[in-house]
Protein backbone atom coordinates (compact mmCIF):
# COMPACT_ATOMS: atom_id res chain seq x y z
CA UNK A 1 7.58 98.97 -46.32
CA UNK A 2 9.68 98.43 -43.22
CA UNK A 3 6.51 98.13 -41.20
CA UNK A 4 6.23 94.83 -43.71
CA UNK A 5 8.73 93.37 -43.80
CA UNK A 6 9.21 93.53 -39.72
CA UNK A 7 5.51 91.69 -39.86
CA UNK A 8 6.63 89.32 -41.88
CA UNK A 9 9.56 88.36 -40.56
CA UNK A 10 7.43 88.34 -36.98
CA UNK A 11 5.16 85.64 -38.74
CA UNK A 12 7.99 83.87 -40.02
CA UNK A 13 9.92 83.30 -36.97
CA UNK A 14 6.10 82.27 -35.32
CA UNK A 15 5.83 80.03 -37.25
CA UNK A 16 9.22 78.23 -37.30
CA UNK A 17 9.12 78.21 -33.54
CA UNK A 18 6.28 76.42 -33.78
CA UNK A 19 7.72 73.48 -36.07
CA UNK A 20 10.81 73.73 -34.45
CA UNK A 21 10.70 70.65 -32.35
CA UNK A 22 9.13 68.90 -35.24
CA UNK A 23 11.58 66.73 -37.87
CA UNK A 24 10.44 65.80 -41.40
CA UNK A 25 12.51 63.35 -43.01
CA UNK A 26 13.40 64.07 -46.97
CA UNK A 27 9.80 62.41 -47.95
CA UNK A 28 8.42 64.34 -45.81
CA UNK A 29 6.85 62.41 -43.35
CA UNK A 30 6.40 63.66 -39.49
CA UNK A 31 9.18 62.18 -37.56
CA UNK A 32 9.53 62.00 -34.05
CA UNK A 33 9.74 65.40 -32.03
CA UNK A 34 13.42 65.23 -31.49
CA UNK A 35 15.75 67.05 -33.73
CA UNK A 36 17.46 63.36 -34.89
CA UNK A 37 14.11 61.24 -35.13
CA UNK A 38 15.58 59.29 -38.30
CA UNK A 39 18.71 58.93 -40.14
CA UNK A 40 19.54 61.17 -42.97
CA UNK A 41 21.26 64.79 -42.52
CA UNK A 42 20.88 67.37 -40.43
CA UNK A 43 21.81 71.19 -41.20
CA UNK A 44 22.63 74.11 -39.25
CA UNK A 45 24.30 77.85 -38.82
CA UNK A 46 27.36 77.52 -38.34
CA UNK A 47 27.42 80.04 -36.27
CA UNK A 48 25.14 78.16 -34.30
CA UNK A 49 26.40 75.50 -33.05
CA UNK A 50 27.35 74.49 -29.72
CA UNK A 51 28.04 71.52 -27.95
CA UNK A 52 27.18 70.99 -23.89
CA UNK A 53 28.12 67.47 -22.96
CA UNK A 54 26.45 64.92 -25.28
CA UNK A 55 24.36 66.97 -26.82
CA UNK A 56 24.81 69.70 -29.71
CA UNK A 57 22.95 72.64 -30.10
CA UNK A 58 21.94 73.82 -33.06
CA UNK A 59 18.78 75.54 -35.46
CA UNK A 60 18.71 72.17 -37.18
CA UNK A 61 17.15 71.75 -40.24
CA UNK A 62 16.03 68.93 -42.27
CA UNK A 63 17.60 70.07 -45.67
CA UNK A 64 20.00 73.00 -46.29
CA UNK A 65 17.63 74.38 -48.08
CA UNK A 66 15.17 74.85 -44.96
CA UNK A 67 18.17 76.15 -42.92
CA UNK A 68 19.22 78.68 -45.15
CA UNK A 69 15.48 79.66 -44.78
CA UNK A 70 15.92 79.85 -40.89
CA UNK A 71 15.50 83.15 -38.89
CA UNK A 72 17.58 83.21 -36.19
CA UNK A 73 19.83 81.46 -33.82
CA UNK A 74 17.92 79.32 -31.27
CA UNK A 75 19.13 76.42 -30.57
CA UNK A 76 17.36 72.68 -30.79
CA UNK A 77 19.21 69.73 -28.84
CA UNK A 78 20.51 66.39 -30.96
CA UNK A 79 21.93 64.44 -28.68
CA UNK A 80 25.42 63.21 -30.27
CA UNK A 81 24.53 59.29 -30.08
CA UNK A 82 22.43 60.12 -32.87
CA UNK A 83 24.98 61.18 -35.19
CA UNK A 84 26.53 58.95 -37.35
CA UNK A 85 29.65 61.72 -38.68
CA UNK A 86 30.09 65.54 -38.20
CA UNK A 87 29.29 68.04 -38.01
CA UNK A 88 31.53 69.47 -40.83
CA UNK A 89 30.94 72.20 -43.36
CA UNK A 90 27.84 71.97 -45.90
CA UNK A 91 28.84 75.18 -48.09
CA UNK A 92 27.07 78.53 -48.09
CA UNK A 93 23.53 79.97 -48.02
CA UNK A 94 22.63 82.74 -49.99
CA UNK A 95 22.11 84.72 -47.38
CA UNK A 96 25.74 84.57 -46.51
CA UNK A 97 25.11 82.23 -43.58
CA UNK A 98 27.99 78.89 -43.42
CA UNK A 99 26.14 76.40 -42.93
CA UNK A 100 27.33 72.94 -41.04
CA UNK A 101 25.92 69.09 -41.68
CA UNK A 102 25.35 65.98 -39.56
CA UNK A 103 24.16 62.54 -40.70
CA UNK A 104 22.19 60.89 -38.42
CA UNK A 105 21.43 57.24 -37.25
């Protein structure tokens, strides 16, 4: 059992690392490979987040949903000109993770 459940959790972080540079917007659609490539909102650990300079760091997600899904803590770059407001809190995951928001440009 714990043999699973370490594979799986091996696969999952593979494959968010792999998508990690890659935004969706909320129809969907392939965005540009930065973490802000359209407006809407942007979700992250709390925990998470950093800022160095003009840029916060952050496992951004397109919808909370997707970053209460999120295995771990590294970090993505959205550089703060392409924030519209926040970050500020966006409530709790069930997983016990606080979760923060931006909206983007």
């Amino acid at each position: 059992m714990k043999k699973t459940v370490l594979f799986l959790t091996a696969a999952s972080v593979l494959v968010l690392s792999a998508c990690a540079g890659v935004q969706t917007s909320q129809t969907g659609a392939a965005g540009a490979s930065s973490a802000a490539a359209g407006s809407g909102s942007m979700y992250c650990w709390k925990r998470s987040l950093s800022e160095s300079g003009d840029t916060f760091n952050c496992n951004w997600a397109g919808t909370k949903h997707d970053a209460c899904l999120v295995n771990g803590i590294n970090a993505s770059p959205l550089s703060k000109n392409q924030v519209a407001a926040g970050p500020k809190d966006a409530g709790r995951c069930e997983n016990g993770e606080w979760l923060v928001m931006v909206n983007t440009k």
